[in-house]
N, C-alpha and C. Protein backbone atom coordinates (compact mmCIF):
# COMPACT_ATOMS: atom_id res chain seq x y z
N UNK A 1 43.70 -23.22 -24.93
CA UNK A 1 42.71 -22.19 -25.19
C UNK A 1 41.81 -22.58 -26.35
N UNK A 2 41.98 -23.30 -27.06
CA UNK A 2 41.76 -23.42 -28.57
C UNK A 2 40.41 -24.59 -28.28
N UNK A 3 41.08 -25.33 -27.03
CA UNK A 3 40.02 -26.53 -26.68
C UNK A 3 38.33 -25.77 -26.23
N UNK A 4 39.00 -24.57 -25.40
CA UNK A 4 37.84 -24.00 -24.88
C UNK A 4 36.93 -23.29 -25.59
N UNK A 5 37.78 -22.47 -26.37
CA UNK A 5 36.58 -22.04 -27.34
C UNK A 5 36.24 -23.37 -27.99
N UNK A 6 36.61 -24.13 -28.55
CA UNK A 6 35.64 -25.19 -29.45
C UNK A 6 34.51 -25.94 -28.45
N UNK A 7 34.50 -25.90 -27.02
CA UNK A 7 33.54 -26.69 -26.41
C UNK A 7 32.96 -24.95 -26.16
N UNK A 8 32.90 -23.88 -26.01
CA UNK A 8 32.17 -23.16 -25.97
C UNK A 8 31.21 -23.31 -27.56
N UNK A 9 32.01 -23.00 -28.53
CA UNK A 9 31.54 -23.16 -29.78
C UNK A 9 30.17 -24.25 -29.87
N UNK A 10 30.05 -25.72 -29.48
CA UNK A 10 29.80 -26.55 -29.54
C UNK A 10 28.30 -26.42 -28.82
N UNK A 11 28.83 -25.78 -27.68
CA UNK A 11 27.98 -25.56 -26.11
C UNK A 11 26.33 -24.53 -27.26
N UNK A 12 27.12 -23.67 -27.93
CA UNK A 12 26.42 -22.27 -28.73
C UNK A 12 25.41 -22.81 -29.73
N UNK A 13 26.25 -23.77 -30.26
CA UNK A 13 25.34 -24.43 -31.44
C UNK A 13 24.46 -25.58 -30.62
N UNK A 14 24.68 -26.25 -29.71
CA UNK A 14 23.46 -26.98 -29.43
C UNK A 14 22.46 -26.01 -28.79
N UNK A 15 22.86 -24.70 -27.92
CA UNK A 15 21.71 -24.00 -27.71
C UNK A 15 20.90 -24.07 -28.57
N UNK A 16 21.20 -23.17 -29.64
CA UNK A 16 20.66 -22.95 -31.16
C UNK A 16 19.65 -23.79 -31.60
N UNK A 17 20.18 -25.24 -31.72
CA UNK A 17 19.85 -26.00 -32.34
C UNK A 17 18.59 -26.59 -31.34
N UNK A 18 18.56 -26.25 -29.88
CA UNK A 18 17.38 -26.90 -28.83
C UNK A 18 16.49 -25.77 -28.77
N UNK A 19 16.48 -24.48 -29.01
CA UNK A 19 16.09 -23.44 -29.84
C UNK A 19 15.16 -23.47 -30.91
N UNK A 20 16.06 -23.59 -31.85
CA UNK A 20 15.16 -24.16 -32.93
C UNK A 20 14.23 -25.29 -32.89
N UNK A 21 14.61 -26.68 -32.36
CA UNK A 21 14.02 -27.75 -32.40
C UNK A 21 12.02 -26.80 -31.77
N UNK A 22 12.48 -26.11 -30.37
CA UNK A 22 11.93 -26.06 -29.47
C UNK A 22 10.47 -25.36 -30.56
N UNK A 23 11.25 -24.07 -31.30
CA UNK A 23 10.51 -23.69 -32.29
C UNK A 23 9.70 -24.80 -33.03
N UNK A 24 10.19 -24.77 -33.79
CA UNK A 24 9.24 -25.76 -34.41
C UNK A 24 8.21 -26.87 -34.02
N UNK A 25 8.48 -27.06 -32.31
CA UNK A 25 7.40 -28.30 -31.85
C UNK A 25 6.33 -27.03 -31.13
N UNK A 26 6.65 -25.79 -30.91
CA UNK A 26 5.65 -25.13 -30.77
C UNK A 26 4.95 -24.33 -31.85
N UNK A 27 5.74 -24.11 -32.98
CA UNK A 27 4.74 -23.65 -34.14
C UNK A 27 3.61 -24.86 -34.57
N UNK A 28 4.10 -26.22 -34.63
CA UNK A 28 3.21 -27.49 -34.60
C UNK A 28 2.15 -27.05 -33.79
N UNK A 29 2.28 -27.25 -32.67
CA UNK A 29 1.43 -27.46 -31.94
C UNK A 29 -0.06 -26.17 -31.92
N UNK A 30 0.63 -24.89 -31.97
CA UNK A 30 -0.07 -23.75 -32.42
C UNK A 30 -1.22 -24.51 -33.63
N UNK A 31 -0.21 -24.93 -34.96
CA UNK A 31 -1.28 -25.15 -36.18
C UNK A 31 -2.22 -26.12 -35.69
N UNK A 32 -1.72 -26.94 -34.80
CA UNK A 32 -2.78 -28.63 -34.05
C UNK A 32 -4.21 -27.82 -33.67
N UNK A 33 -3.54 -26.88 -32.88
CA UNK A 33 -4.97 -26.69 -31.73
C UNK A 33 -5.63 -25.02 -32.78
N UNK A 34 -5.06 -24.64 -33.75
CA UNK A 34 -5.70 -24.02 -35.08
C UNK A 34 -6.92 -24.59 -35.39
N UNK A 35 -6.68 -25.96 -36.03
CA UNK A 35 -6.83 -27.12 -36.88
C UNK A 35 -8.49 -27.64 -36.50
N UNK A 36 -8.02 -28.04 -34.94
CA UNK A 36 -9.00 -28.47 -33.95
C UNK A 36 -9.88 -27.38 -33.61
N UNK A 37 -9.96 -26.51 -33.62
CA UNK A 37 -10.40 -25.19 -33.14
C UNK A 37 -11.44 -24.82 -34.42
N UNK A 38 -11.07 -24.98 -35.80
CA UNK A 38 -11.72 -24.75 -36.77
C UNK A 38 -12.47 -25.97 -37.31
N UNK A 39 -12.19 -27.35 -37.03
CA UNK A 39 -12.90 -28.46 -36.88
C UNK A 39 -14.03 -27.76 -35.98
N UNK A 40 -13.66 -27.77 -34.93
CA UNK A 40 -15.15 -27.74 -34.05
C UNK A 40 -16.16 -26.55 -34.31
N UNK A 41 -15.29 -25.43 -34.83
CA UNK A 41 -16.33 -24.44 -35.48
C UNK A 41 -17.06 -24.80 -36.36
N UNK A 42 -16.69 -26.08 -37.79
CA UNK A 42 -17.27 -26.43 -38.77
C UNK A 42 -18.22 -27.47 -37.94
N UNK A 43 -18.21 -28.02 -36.83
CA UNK A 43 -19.44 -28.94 -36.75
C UNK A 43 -20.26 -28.08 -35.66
N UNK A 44 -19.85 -26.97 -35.67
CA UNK A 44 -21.11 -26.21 -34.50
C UNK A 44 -21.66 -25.76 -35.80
N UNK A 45 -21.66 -25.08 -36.97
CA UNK A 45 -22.22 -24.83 -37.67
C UNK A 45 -23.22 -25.75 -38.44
N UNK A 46 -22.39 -26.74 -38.46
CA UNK A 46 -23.44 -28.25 -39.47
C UNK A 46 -24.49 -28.25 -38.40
N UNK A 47 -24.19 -28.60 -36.79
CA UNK A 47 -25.35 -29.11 -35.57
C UNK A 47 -26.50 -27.52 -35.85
N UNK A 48 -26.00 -25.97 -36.09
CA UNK A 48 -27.02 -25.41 -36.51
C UNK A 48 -28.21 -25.81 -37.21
N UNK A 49 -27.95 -26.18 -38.26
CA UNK A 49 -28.82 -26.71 -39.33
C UNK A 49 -29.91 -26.98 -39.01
N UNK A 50 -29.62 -28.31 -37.92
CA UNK A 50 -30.86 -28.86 -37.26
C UNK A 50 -31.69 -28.59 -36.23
N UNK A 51 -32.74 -28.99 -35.66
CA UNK A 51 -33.93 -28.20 -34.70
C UNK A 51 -32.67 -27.20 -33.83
N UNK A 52 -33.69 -26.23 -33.40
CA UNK A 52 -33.19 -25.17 -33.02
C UNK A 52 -31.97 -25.66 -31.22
N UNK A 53 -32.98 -26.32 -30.89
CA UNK A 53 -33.03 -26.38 -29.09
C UNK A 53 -31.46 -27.33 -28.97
N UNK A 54 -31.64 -28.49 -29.76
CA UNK A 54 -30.62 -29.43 -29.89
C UNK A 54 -29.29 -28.93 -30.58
N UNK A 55 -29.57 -28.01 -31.77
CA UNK A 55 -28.52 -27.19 -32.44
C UNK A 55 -27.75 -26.56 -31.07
N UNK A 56 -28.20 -25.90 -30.43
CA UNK A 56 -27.84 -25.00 -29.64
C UNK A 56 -26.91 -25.44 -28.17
N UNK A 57 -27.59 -26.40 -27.82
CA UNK A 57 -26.88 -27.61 -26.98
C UNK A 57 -25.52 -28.24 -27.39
N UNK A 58 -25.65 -28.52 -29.08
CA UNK A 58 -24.99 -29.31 -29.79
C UNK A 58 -23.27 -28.29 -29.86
N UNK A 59 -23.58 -26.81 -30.38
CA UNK A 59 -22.67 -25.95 -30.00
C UNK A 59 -22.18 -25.32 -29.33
N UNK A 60 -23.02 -25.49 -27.89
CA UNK A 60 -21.96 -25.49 -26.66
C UNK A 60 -21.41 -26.02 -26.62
N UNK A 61 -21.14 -27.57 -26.75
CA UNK A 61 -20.69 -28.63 -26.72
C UNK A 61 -19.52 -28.78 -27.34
N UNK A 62 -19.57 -28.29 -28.19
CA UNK A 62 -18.70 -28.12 -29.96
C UNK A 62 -17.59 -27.04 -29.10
N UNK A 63 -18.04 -25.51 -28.84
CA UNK A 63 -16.93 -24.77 -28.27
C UNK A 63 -16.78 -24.98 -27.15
N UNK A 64 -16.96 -25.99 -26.15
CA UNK A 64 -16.30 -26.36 -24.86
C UNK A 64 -15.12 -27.16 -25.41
N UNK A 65 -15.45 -28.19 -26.25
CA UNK A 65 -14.46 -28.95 -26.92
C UNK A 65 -13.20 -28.30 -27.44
N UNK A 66 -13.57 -26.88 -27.92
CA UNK A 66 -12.65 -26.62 -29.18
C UNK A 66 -11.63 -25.88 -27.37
N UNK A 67 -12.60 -24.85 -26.37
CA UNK A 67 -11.71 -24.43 -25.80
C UNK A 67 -10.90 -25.35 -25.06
N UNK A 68 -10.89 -26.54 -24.40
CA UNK A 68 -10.48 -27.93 -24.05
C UNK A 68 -9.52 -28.08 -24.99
N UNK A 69 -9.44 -28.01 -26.19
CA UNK A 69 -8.96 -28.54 -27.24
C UNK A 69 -7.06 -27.52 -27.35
N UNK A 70 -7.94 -26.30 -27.50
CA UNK A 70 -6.88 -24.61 -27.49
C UNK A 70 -5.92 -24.71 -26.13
N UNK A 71 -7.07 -24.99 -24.53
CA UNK A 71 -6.08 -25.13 -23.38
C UNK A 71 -5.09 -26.32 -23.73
N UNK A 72 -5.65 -27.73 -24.09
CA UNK A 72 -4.49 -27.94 -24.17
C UNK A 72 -3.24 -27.81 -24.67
N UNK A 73 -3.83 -27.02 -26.10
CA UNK A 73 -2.49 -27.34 -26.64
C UNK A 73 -1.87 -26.02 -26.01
N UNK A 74 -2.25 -25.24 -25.46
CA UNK A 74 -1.54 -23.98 -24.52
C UNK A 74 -0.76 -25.03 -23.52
N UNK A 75 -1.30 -25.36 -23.09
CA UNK A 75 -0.39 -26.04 -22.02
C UNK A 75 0.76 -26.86 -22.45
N UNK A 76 0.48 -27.88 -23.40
CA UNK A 76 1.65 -28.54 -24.15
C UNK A 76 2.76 -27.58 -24.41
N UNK A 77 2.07 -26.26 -25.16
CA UNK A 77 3.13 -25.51 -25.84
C UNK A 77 4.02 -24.75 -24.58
N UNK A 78 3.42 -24.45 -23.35
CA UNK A 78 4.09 -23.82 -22.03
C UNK A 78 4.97 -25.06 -21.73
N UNK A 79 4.52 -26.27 -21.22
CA UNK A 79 5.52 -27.35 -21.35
C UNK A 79 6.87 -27.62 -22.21
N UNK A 80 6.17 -27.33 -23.77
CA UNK A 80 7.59 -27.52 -24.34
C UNK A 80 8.09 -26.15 -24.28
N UNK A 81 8.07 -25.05 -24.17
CA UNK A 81 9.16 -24.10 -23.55
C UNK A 81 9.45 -24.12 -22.43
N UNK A 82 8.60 -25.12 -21.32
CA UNK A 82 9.52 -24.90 -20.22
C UNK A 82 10.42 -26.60 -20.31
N UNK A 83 10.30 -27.40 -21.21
CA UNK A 83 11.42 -28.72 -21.12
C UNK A 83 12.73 -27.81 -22.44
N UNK A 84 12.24 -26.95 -23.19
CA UNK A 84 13.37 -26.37 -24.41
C UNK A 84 14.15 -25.17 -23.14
N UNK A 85 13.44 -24.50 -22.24
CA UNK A 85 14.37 -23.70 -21.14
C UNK A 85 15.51 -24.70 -20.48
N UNK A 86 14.90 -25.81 -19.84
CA UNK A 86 15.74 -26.82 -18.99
C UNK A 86 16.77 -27.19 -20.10
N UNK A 87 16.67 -27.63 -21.11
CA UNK A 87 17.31 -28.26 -22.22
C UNK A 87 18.79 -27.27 -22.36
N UNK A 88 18.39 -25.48 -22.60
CA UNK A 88 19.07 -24.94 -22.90
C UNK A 88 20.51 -24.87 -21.67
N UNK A 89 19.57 -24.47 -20.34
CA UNK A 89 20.11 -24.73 -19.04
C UNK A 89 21.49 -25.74 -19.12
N UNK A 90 21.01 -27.20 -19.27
CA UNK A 90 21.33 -28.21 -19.15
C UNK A 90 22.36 -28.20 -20.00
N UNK A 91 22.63 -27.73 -21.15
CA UNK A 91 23.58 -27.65 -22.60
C UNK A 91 24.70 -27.11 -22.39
N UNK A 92 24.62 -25.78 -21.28
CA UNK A 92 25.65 -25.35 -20.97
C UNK A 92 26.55 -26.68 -20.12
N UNK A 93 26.16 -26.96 -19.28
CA UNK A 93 26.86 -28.10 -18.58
C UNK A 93 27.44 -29.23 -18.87
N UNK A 94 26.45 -30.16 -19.88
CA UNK A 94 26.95 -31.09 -20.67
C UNK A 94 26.23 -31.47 -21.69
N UNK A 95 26.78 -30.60 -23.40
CA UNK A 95 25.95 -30.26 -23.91
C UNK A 95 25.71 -31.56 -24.84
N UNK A 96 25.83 -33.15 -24.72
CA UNK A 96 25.69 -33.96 -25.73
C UNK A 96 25.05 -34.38 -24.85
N UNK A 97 24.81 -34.82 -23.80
CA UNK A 97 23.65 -35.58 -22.48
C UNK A 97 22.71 -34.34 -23.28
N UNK A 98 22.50 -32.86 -22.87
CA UNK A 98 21.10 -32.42 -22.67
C UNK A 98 20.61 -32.17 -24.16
N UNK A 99 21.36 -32.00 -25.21
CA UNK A 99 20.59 -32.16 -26.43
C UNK A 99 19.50 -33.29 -26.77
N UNK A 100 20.45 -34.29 -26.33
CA UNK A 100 19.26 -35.82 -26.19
C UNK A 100 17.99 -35.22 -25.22
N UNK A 101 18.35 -34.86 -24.25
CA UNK A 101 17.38 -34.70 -23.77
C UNK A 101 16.21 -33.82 -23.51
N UNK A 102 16.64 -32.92 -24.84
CA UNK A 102 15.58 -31.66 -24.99
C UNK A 102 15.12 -32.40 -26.15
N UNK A 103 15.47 -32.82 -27.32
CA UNK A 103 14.99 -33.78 -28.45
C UNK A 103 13.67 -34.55 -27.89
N UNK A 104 14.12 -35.15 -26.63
CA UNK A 104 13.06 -36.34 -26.28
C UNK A 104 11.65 -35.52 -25.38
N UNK A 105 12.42 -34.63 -25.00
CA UNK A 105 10.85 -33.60 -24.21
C UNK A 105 10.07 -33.10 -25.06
N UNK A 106 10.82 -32.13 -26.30
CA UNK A 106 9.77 -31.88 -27.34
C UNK A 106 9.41 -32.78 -28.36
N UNK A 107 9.74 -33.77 -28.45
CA UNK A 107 8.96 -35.07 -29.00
C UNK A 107 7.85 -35.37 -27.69
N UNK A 108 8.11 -35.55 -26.89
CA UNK A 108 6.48 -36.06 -26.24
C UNK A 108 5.37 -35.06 -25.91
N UNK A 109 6.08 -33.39 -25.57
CA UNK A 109 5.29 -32.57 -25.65
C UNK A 109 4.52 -32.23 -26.74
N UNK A 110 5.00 -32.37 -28.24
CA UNK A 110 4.05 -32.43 -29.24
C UNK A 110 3.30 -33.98 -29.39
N UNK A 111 3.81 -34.82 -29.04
CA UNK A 111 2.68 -36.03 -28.70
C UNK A 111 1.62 -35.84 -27.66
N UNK A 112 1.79 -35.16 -26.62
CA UNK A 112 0.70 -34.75 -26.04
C UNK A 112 0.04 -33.92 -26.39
N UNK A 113 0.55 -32.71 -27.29
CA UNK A 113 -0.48 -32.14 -27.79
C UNK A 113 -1.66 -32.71 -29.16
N UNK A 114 -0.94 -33.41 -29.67
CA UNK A 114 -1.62 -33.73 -31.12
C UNK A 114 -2.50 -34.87 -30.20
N UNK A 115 -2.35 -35.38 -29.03
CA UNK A 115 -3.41 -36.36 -28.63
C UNK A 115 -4.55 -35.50 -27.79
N UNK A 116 -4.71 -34.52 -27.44
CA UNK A 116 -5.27 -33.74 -26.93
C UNK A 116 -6.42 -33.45 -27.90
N UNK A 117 -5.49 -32.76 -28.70
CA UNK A 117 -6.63 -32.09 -30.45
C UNK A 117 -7.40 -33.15 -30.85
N UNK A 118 -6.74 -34.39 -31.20
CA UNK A 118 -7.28 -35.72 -31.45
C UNK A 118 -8.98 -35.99 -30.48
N UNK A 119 -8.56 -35.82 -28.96
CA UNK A 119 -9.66 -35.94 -28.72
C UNK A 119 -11.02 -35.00 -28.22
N UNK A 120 -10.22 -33.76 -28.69
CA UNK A 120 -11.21 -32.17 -28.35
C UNK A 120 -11.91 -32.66 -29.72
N UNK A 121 -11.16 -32.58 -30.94
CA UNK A 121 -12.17 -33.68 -32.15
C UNK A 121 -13.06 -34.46 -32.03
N UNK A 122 -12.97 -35.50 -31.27
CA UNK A 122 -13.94 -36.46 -31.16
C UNK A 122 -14.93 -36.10 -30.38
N UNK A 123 -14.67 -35.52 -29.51
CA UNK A 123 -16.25 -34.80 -28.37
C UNK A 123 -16.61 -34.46 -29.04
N UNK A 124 -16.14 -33.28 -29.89
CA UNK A 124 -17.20 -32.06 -30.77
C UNK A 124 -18.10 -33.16 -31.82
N UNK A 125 -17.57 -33.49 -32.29
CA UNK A 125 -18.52 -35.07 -33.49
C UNK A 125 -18.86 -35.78 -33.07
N UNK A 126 -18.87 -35.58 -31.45
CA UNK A 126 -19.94 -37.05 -30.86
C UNK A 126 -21.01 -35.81 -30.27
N UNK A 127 -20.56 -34.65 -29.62
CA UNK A 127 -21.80 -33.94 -29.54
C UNK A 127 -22.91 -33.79 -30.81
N UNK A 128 -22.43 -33.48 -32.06
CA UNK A 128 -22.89 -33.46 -33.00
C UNK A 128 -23.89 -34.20 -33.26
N UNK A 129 -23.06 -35.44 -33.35
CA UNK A 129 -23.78 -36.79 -33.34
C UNK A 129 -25.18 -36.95 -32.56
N UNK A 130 -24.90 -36.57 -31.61
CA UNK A 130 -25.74 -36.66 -30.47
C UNK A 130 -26.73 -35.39 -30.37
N UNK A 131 -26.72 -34.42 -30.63
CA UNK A 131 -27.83 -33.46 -31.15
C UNK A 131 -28.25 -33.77 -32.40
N UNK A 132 -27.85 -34.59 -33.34
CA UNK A 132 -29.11 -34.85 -34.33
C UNK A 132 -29.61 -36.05 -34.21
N UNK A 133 -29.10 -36.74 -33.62
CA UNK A 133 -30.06 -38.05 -32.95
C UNK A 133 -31.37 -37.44 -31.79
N UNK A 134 -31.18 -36.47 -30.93
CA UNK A 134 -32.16 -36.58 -30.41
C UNK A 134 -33.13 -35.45 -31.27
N UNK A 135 -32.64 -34.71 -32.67
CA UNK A 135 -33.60 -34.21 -33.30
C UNK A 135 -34.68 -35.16 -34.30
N UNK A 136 -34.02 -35.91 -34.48
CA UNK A 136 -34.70 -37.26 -35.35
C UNK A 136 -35.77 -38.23 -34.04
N UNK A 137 -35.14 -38.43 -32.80
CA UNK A 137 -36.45 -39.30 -32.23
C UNK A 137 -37.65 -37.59 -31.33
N UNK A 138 -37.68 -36.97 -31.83
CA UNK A 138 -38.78 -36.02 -31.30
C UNK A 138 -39.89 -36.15 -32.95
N UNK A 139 -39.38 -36.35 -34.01
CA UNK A 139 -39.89 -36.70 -35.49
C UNK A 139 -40.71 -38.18 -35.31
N UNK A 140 -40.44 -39.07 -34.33
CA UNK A 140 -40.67 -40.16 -34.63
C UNK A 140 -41.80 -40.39 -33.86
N UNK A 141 -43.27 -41.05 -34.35
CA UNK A 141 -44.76 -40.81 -34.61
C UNK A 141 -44.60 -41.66 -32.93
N UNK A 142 -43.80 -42.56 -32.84
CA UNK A 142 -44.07 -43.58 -31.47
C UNK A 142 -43.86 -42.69 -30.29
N UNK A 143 -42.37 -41.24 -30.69
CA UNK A 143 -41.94 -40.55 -29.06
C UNK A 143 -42.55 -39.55 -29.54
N UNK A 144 -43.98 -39.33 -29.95
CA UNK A 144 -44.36 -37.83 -30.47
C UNK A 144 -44.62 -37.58 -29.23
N UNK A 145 -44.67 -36.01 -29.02
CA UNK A 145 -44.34 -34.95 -28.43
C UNK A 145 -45.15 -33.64 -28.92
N UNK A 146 -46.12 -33.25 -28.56
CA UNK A 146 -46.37 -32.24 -29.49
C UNK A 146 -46.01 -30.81 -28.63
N UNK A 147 -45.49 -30.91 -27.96
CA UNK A 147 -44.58 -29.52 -26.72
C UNK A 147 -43.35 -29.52 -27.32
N UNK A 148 -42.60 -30.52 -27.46
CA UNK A 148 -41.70 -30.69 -28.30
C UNK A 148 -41.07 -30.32 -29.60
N UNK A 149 -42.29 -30.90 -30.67
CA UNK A 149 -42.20 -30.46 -31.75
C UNK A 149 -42.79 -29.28 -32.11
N UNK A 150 -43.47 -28.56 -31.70
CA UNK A 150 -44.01 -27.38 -31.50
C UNK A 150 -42.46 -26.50 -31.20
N UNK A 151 -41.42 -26.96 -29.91
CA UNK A 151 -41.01 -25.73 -29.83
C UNK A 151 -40.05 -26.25 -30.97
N UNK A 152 -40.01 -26.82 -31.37
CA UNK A 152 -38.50 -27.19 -32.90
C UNK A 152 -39.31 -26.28 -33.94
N UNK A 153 -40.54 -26.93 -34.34
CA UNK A 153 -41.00 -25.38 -34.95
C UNK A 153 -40.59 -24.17 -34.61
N UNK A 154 -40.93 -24.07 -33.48
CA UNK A 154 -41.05 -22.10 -33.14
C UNK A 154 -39.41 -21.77 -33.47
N UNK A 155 -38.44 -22.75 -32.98
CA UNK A 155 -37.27 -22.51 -32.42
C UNK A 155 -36.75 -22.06 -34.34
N UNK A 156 -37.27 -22.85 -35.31
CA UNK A 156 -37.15 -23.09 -36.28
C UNK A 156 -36.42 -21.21 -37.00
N UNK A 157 -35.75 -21.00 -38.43
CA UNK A 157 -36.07 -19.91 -39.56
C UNK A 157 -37.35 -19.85 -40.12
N UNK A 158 -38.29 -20.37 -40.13
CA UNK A 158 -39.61 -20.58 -40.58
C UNK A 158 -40.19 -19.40 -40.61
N UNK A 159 -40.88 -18.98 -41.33
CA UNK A 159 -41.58 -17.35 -41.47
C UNK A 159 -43.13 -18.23 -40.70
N UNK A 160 -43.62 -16.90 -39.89
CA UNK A 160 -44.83 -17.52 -39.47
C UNK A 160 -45.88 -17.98 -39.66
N UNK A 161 -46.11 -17.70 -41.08
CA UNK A 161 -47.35 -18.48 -41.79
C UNK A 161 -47.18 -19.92 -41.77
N UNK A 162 -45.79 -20.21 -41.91
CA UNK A 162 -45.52 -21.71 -42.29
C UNK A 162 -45.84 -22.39 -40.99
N UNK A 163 -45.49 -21.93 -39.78
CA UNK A 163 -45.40 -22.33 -38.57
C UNK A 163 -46.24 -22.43 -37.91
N UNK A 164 -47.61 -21.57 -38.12
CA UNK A 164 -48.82 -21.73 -37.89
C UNK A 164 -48.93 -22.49 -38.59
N UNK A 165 -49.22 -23.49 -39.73
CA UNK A 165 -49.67 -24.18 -40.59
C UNK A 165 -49.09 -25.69 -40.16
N UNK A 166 -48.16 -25.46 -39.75
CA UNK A 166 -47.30 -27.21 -39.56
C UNK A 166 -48.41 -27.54 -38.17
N UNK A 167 -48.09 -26.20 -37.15
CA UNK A 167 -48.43 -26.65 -35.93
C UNK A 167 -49.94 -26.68 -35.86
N UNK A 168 -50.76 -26.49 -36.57
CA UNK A 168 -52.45 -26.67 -37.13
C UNK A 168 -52.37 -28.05 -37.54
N UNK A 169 -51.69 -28.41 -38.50
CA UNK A 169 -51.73 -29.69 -39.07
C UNK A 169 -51.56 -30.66 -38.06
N UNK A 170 -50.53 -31.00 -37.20
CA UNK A 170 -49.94 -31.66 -36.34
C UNK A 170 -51.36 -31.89 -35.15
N UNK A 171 -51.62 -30.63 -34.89
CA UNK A 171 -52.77 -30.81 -33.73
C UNK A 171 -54.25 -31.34 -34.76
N UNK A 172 -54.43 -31.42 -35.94
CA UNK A 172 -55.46 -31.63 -36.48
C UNK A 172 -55.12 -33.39 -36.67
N UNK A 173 -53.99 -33.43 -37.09
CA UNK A 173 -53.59 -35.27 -37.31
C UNK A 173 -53.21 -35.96 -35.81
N UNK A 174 -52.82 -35.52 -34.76
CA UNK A 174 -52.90 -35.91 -33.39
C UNK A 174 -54.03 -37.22 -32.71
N UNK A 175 -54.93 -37.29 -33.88
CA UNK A 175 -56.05 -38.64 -33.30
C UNK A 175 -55.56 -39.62 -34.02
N UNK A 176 -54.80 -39.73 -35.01
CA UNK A 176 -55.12 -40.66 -36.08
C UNK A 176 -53.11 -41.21 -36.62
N UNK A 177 -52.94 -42.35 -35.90
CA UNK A 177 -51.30 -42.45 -36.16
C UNK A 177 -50.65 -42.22 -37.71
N UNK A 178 -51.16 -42.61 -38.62
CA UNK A 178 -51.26 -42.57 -40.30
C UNK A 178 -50.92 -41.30 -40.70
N UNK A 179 -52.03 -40.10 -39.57
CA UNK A 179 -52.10 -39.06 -40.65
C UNK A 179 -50.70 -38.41 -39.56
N UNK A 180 -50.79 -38.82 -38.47
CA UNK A 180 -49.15 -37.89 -37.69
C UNK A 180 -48.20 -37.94 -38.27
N UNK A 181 -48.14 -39.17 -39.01
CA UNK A 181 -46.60 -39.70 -39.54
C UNK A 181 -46.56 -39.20 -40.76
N UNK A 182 -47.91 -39.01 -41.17
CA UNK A 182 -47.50 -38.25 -42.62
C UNK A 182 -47.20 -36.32 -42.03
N UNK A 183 -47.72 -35.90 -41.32
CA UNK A 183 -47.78 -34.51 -40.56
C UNK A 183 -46.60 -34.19 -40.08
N UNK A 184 -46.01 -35.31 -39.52
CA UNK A 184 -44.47 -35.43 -39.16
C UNK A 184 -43.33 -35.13 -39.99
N UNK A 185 -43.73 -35.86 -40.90
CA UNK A 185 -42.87 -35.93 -42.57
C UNK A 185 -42.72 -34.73 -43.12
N UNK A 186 -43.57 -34.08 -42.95
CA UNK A 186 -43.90 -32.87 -43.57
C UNK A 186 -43.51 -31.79 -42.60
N UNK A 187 -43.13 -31.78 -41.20
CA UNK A 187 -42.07 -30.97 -40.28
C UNK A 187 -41.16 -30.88 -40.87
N UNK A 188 -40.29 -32.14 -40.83
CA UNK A 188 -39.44 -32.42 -40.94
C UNK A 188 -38.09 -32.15 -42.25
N UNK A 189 -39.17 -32.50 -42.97
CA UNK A 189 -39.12 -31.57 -44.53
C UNK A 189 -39.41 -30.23 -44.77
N UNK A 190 -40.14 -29.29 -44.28
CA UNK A 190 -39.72 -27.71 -43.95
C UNK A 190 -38.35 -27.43 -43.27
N UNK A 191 -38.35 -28.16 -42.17
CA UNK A 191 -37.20 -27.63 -41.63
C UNK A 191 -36.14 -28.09 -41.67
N UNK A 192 -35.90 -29.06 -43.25
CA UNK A 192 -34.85 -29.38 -43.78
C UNK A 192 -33.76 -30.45 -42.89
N UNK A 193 -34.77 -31.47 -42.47
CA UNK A 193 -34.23 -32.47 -41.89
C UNK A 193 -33.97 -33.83 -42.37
């Protein structure tokens, strides 16, 4: 009798303990896709900054990423409670085989999640990237645009005096490459680029 309770005993504490483990690779994973989630909020806000049209592009981009970013780690975290369920399952039966083997599920389920966040990260800062690159070549005197830069004006915080005044200037320097690039400069520098 004495044998049985101690392999029941045994059976109780590795629950526990695949339990706990299980905890903790899903509180991880929660803070991962936190983490990532508030990353991509901080670069939808920076891509604001810049022309309006591209900003705006730039932070869709940013919260497709971050929700990409949140599903996965939802899914990781449904995964590792459903490999910490099997684990528990499994413990009753033979509980030194399935401890190993709930250990090794929530080790790769939080590796899949932290590689997930890793790369919901990198979209959002390459969108970024990529909405202020194409706000910088609409500035540049060779791809001028004046439909273009006109609507980065309008799209602009600019109070309207200013905005009438850029977009006067721009159509007044429009013959002459010297005076665009200086007209340009001077967009660009209102609207804090």
């Amino acid at each position: 009798m004495n044998r049985n309770v101690l392999i029941a005993a045994l059976i109780a504490a590795l629950a526990v303990g695949g339990y706990w483990y299980y905890s903790a690779a899903q509180q991880k994973a929660a803070e991962e896709a936190a983490a990532a989630a508030q990353a991509a909020e901080e670069a939808a806000a920076a891509a604001k900054a810049s022309e309006e049209a591209a900003a705006q592009k730039a932070a869709e981009e940013a919260a497709a990423a971050a929700k990409a970013a949140e599903d996965a780690a939802a899914k990781a975290a449904e995964e590792a409670a459903a490999a910490a369920a099997k684990a528990a399952e499994d413990a009753a039966a033979a509980a030194a085989n399935t401890a190993s083997e709930a250990a090794n599920a929530a080790t790769e389920a939080a590796g899949a999640a932290a590689d997930a966040v890793t790369e919901a990260a990198g979209a959002a800062a390459d969108a970024v990237t990529e909405a202020a690159g194409a706000a910088a070549d609409i500035f540049d005197p060779a791809n001028y645009n004046a439909a273009d830069v006109a609507a980065a004006i309008d799209g602009s915080s600019l109070d309207d005096v200013t905005k009438t005044t850029l977009k006067t200037a721009l159509d007044a320097a429009a013959s002459s490459p010297d005076a665009l690039a200086a007209a340009l400069q001077k967009v660009k520098e209102a609207l804090g680029l």
